[in-house]
N, C-alpha and C. Protein backbone atom coordinates (compact mmCIF):
# COMPACT_ATOMS: atom_id res chain seq x y z
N UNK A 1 52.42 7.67 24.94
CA UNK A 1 51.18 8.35 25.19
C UNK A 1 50.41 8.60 23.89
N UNK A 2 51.29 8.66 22.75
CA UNK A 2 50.74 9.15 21.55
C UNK A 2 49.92 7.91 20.97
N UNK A 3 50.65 6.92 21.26
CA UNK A 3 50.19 5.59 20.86
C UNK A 3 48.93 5.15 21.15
N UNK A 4 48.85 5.66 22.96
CA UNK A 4 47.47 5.28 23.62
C UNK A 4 46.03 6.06 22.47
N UNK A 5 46.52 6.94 22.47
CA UNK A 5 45.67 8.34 21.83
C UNK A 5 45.16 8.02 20.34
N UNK A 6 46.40 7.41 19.52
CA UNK A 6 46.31 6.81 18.26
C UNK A 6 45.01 5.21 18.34
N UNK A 7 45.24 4.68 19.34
CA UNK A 7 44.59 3.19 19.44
C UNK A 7 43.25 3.79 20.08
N UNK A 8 42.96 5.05 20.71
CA UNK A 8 41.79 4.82 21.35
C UNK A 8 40.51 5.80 20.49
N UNK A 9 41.62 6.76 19.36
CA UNK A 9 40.61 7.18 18.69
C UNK A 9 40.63 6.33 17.32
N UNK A 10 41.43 5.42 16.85
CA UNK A 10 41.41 3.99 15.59
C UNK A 10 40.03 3.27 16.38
N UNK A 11 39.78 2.81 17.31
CA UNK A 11 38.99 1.61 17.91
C UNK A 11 37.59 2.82 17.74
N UNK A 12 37.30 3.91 18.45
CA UNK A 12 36.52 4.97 18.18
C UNK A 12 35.98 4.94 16.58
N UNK A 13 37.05 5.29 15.66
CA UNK A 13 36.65 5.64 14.10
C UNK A 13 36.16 4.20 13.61
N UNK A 14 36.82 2.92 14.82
CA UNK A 14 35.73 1.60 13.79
C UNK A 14 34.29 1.55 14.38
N UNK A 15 34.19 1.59 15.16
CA UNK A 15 33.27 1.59 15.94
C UNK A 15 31.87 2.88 15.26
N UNK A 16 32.30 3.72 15.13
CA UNK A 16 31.57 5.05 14.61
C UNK A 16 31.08 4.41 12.91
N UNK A 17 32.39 3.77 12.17
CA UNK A 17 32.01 3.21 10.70
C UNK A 17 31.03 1.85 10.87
N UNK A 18 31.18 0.76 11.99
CA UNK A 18 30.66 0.05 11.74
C UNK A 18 29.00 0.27 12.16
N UNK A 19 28.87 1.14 12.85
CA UNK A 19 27.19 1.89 13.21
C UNK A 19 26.87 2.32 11.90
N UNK A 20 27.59 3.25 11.13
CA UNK A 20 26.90 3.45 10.04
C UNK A 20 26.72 2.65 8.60
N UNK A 21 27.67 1.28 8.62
CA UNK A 21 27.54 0.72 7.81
C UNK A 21 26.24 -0.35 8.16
N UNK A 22 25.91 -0.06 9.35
CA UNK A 22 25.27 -1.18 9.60
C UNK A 22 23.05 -0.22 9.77
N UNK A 23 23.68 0.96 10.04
CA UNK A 23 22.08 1.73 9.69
C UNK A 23 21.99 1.74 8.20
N UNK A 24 23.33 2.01 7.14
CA UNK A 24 22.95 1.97 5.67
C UNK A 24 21.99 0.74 5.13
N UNK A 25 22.49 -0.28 5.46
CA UNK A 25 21.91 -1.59 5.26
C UNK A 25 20.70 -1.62 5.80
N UNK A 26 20.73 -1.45 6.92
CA UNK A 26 19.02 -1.75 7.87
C UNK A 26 17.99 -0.61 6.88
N UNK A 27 18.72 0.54 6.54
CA UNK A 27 17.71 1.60 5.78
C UNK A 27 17.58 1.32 4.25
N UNK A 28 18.31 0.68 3.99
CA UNK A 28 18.39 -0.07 2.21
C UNK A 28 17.29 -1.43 2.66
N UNK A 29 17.25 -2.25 3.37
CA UNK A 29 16.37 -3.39 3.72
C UNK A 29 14.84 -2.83 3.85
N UNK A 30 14.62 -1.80 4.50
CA UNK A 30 13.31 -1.25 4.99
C UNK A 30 13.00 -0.33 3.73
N UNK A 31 13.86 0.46 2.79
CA UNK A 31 13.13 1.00 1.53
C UNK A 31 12.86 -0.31 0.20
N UNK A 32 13.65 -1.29 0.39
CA UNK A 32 13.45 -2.54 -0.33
C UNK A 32 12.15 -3.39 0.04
N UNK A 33 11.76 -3.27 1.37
CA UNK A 33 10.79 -3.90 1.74
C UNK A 33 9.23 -3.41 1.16
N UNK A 34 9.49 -2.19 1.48
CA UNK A 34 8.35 -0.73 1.05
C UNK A 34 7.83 -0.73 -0.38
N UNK A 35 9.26 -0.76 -1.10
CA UNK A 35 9.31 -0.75 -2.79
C UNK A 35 8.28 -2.38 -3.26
N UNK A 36 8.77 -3.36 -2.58
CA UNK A 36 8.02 -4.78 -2.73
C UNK A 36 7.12 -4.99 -2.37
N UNK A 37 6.47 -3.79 -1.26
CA UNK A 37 5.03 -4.62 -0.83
C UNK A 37 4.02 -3.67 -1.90
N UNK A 38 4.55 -2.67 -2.87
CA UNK A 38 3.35 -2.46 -3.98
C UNK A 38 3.81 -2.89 -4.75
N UNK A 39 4.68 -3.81 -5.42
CA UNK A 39 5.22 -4.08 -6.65
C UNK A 39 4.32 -4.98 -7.42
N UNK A 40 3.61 -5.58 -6.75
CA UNK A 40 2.57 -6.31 -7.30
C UNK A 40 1.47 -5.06 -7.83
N UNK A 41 1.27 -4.34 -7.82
CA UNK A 41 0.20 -3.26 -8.70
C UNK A 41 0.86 -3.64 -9.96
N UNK A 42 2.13 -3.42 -10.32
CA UNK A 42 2.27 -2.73 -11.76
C UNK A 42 1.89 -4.03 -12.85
N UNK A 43 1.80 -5.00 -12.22
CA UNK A 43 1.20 -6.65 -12.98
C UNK A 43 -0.60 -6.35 -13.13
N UNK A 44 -1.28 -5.44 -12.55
CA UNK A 44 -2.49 -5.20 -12.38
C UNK A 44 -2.80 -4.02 -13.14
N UNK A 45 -1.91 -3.24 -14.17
CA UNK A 45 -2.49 -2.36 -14.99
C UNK A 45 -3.78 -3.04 -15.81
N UNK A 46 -4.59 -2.27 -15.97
CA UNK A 46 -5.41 -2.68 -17.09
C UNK A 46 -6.59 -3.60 -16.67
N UNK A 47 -6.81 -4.09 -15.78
CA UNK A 47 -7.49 -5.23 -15.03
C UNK A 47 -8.64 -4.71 -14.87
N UNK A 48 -9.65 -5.47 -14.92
CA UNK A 48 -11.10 -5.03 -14.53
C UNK A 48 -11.76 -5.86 -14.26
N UNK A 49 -13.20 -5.60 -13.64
CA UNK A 49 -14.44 -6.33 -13.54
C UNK A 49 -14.12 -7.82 -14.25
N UNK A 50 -13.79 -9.07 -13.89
CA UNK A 50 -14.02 -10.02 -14.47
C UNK A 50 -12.98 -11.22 -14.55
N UNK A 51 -11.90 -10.07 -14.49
CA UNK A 51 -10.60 -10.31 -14.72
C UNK A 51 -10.37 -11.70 -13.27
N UNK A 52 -9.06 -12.41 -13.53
CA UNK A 52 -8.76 -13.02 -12.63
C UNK A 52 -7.05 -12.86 -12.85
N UNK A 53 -6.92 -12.57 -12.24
CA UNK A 53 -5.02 -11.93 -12.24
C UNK A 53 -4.45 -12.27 -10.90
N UNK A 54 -3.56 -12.92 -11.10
CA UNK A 54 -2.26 -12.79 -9.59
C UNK A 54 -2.10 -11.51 -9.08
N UNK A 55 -2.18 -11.54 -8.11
CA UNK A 55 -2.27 -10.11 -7.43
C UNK A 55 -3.50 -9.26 -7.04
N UNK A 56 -4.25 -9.85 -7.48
CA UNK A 56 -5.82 -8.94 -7.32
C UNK A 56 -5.84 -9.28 -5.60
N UNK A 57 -5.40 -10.25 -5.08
CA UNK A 57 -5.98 -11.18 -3.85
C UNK A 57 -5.10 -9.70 -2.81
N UNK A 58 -3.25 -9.49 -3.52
CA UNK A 58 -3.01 -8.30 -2.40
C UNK A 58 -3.97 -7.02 -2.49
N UNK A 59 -4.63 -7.00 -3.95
CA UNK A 59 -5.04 -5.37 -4.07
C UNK A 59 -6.20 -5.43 -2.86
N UNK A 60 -7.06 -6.32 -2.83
CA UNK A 60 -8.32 -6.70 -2.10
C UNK A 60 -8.05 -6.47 -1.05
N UNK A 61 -6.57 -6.95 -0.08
CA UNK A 61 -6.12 -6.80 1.37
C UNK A 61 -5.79 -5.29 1.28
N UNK A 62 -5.04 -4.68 0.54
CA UNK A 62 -4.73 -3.30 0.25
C UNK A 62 -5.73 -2.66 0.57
N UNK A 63 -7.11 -2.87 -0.40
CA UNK A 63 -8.08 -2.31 -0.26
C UNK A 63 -8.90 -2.22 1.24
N UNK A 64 -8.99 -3.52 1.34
CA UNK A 64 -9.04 -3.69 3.03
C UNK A 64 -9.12 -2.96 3.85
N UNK A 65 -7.46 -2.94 3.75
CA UNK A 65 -7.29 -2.07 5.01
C UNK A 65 -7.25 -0.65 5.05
N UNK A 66 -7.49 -0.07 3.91
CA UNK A 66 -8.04 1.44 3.87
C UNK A 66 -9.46 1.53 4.32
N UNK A 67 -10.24 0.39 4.29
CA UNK A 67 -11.43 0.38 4.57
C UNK A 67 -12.53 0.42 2.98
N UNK A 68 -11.70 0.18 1.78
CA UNK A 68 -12.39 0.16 1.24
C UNK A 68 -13.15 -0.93 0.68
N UNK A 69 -12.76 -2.26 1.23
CA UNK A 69 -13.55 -3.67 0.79
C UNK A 69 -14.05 -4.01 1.82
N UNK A 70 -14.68 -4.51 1.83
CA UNK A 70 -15.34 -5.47 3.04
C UNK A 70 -16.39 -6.31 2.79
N UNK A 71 -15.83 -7.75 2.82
CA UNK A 71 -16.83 -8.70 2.32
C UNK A 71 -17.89 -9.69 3.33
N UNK A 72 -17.87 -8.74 4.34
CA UNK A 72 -18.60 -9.60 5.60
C UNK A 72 -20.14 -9.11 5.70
N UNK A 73 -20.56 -8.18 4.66
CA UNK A 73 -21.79 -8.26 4.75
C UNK A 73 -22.35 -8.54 3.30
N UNK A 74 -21.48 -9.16 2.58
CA UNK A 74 -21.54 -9.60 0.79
C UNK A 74 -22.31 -10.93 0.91
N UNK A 75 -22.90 -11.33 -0.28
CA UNK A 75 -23.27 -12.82 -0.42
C UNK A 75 -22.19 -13.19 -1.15
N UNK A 76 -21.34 -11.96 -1.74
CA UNK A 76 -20.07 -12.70 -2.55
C UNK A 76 -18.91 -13.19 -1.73
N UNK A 77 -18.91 -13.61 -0.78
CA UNK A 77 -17.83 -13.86 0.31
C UNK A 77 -17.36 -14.73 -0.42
N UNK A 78 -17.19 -15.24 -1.57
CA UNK A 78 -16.43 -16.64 -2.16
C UNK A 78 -15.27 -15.84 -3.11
N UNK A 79 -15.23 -14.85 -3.09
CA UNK A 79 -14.21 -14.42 -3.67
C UNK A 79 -13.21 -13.67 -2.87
N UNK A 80 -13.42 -13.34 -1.25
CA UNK A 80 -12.96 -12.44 -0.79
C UNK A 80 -11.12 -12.97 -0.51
N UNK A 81 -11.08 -14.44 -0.99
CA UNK A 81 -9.29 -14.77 -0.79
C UNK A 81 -9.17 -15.07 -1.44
N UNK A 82 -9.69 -14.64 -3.08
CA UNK A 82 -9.09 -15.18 -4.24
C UNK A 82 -8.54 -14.13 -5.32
N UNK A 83 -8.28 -14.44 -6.39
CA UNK A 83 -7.68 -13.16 -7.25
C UNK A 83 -8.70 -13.02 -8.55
N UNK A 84 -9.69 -12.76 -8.52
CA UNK A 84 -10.89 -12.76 -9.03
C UNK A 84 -11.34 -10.94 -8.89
N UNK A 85 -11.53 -10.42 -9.73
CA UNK A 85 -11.77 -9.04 -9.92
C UNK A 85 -13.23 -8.90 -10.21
N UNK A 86 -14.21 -9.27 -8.66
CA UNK A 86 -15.65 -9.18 -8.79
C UNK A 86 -16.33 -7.85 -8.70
N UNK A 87 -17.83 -7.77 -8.43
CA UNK A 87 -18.40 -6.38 -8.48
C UNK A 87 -17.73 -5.68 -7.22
N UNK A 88 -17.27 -6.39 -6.03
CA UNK A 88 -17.37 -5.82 -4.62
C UNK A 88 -15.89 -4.59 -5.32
N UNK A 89 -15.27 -5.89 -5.54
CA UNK A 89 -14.14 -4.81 -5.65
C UNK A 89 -13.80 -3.88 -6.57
N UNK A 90 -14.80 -3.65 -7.89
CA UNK A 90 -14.88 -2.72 -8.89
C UNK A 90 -15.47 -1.70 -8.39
N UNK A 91 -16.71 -1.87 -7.20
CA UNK A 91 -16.96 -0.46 -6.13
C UNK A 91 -15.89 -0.25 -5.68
N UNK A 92 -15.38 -1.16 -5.00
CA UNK A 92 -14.40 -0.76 -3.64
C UNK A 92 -12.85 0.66 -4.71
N UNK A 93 -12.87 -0.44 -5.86
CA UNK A 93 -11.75 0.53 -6.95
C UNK A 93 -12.56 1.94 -7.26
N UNK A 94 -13.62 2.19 -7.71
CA UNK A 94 -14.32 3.30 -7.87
C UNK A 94 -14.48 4.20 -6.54
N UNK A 95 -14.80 3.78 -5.57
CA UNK A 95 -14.78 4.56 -4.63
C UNK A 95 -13.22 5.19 -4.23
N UNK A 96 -12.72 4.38 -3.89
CA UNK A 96 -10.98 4.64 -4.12
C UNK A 96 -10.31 5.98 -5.03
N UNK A 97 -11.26 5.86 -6.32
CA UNK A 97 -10.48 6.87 -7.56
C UNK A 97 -11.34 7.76 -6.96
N UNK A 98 -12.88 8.21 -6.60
CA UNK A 98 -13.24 9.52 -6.44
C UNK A 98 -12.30 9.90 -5.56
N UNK A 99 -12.58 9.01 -4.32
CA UNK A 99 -11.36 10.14 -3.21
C UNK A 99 -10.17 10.50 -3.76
N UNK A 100 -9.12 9.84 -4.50
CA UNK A 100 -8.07 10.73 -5.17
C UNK A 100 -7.76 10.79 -6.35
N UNK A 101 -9.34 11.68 -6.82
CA UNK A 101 -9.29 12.41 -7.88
C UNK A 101 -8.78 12.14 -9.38
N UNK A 102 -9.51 10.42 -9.35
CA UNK A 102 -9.13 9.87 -10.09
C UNK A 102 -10.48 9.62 -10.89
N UNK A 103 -10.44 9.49 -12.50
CA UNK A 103 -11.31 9.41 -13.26
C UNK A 103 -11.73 7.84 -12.52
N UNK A 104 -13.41 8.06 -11.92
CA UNK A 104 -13.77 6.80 -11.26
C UNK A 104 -14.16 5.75 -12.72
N UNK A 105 -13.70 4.65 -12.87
CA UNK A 105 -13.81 3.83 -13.96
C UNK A 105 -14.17 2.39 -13.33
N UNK A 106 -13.67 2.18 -12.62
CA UNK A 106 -13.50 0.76 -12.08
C UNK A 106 -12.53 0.13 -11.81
N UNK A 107 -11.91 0.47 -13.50
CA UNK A 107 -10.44 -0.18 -14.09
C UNK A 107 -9.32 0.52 -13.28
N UNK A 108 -8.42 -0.35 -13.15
CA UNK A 108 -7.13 0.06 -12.72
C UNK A 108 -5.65 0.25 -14.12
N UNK A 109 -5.80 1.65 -13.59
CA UNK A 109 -5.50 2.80 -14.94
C UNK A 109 -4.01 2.99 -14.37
N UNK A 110 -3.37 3.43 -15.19
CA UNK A 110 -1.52 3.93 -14.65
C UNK A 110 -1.68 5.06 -13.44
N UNK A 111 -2.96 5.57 -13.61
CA UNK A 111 -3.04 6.55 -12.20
C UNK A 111 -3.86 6.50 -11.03
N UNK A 112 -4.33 5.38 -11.07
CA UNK A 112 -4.90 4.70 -9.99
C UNK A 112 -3.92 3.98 -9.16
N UNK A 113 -3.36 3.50 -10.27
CA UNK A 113 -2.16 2.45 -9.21
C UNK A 113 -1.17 3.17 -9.04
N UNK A 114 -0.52 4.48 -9.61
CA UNK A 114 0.36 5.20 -9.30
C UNK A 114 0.12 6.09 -8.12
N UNK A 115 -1.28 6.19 -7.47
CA UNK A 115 -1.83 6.81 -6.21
C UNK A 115 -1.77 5.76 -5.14
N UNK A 116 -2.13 4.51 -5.53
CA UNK A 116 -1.95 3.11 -4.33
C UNK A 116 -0.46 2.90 -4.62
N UNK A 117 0.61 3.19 -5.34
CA UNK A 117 1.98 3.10 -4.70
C UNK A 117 2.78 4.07 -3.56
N UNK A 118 2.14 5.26 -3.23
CA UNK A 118 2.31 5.97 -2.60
C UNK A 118 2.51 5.86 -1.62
N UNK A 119 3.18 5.87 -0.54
CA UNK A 119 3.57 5.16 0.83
C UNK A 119 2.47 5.97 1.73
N UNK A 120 1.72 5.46 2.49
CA UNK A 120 0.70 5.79 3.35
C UNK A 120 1.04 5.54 5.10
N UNK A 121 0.35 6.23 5.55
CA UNK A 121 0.23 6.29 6.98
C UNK A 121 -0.43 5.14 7.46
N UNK A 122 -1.05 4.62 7.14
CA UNK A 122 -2.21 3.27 7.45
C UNK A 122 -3.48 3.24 8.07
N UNK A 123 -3.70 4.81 8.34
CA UNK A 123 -4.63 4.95 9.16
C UNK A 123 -6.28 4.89 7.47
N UNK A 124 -7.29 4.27 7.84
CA UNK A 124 -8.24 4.04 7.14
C UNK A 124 -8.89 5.12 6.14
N UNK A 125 -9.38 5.10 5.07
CA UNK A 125 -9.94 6.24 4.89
C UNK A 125 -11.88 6.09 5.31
N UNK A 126 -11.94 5.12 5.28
CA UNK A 126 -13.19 4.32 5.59
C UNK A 126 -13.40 3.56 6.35
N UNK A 127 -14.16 4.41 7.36
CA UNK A 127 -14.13 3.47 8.99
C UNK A 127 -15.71 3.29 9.49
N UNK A 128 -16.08 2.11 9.68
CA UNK A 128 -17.58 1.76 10.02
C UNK A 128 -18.58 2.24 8.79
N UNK A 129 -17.89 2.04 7.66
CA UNK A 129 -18.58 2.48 6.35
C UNK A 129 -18.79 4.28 6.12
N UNK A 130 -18.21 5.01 6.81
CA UNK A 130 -18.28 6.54 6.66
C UNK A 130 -16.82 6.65 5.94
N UNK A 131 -16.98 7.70 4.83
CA UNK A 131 -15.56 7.61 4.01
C UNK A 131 -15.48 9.58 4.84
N UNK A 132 -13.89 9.25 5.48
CA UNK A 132 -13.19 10.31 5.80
C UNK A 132 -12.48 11.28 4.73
N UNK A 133 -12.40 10.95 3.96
CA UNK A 133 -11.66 11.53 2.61
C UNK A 133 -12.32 13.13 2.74
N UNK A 134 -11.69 14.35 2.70
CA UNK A 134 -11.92 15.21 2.60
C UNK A 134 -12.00 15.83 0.79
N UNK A 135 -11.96 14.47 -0.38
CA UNK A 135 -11.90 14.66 -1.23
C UNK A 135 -13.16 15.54 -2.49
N UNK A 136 -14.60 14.95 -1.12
CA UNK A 136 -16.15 15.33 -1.51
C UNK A 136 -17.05 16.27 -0.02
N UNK A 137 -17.60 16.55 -1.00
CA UNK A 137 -18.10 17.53 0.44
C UNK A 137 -19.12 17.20 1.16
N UNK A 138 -19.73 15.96 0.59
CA UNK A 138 -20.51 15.07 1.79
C UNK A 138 -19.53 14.24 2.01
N UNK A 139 -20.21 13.33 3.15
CA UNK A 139 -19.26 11.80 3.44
C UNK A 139 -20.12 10.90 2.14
N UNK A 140 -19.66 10.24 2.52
CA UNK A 140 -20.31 8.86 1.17
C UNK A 140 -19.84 7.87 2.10
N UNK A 141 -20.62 6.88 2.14
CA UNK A 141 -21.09 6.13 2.66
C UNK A 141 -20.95 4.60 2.13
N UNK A 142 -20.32 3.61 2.33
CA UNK A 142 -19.41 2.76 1.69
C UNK A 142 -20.20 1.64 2.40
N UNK A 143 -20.59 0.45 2.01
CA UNK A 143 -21.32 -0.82 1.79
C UNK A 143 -20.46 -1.76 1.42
């Protein structure tokens, strides 16, 4: 009887280890994933207006989808899938630093990109060109 008791809580204790060896991993994969999709900023210190750098092309989608680029009413649409650091997106970076309280420059500074590594919710800050940012006490109004 002792035996039954011994085999049914052994099969139990693997069973219980192999769930958690197997959420450690799935939760090491998903903070690895997180860590890699900004890792491309820290190649983009220093970059500005003009610049053409690997990686500008994710900052632009980044920017994107906060709502702060948008090249569908630009005549510059020839840069909008390339890694080319044009005027659209030296606004789109300036607008970005007022909302968090970042010296607005253009340039992407150690604390500009240390605010876009920050893990976000995804929800926009700039939607139909009205900036939600509770950072200014009007809205501002994004083009």
């Amino acid at each position: 009887m002792a035996s039954k008791y011994f085999s049914l809580f052994s099969l139990a204790l693997i069973v219980l280890l192999s769930l958690l060896f197997a959420h450690s991993i799935s939760a090491s994969d998903h903070t690895n994933k997180k860590n890699s999709s900004v890792e491309f900023l820290k190649q983009l210190q220093g970059c500005h207006k003009g610049d053409k750098v690997k990686g500008i092309l994710q900052l632009k989608k980044y920017l994107k989808q906060f709502g702060y680029l948008n090249y569908k009413n630009s005549n510059n649409r020839k840069h909008e899938n390339d890694d080319d650091f044009d005027d659209l997106l030296e606004s789109a970076v300036k607008t970005y630093q007022l909302n968090f309280h970042v010296q607005s420059t253009g340039v992407l500074d150690r604390k500009t990109l240390s605010k876009m590594a920050k893990p976000r919710c995804g929800v926009a800050d700039i939607v139909n060109g009205t900036n939600w940012m509770k950072s200014r006490e009007k809205s501002h109004h994004h083009n």
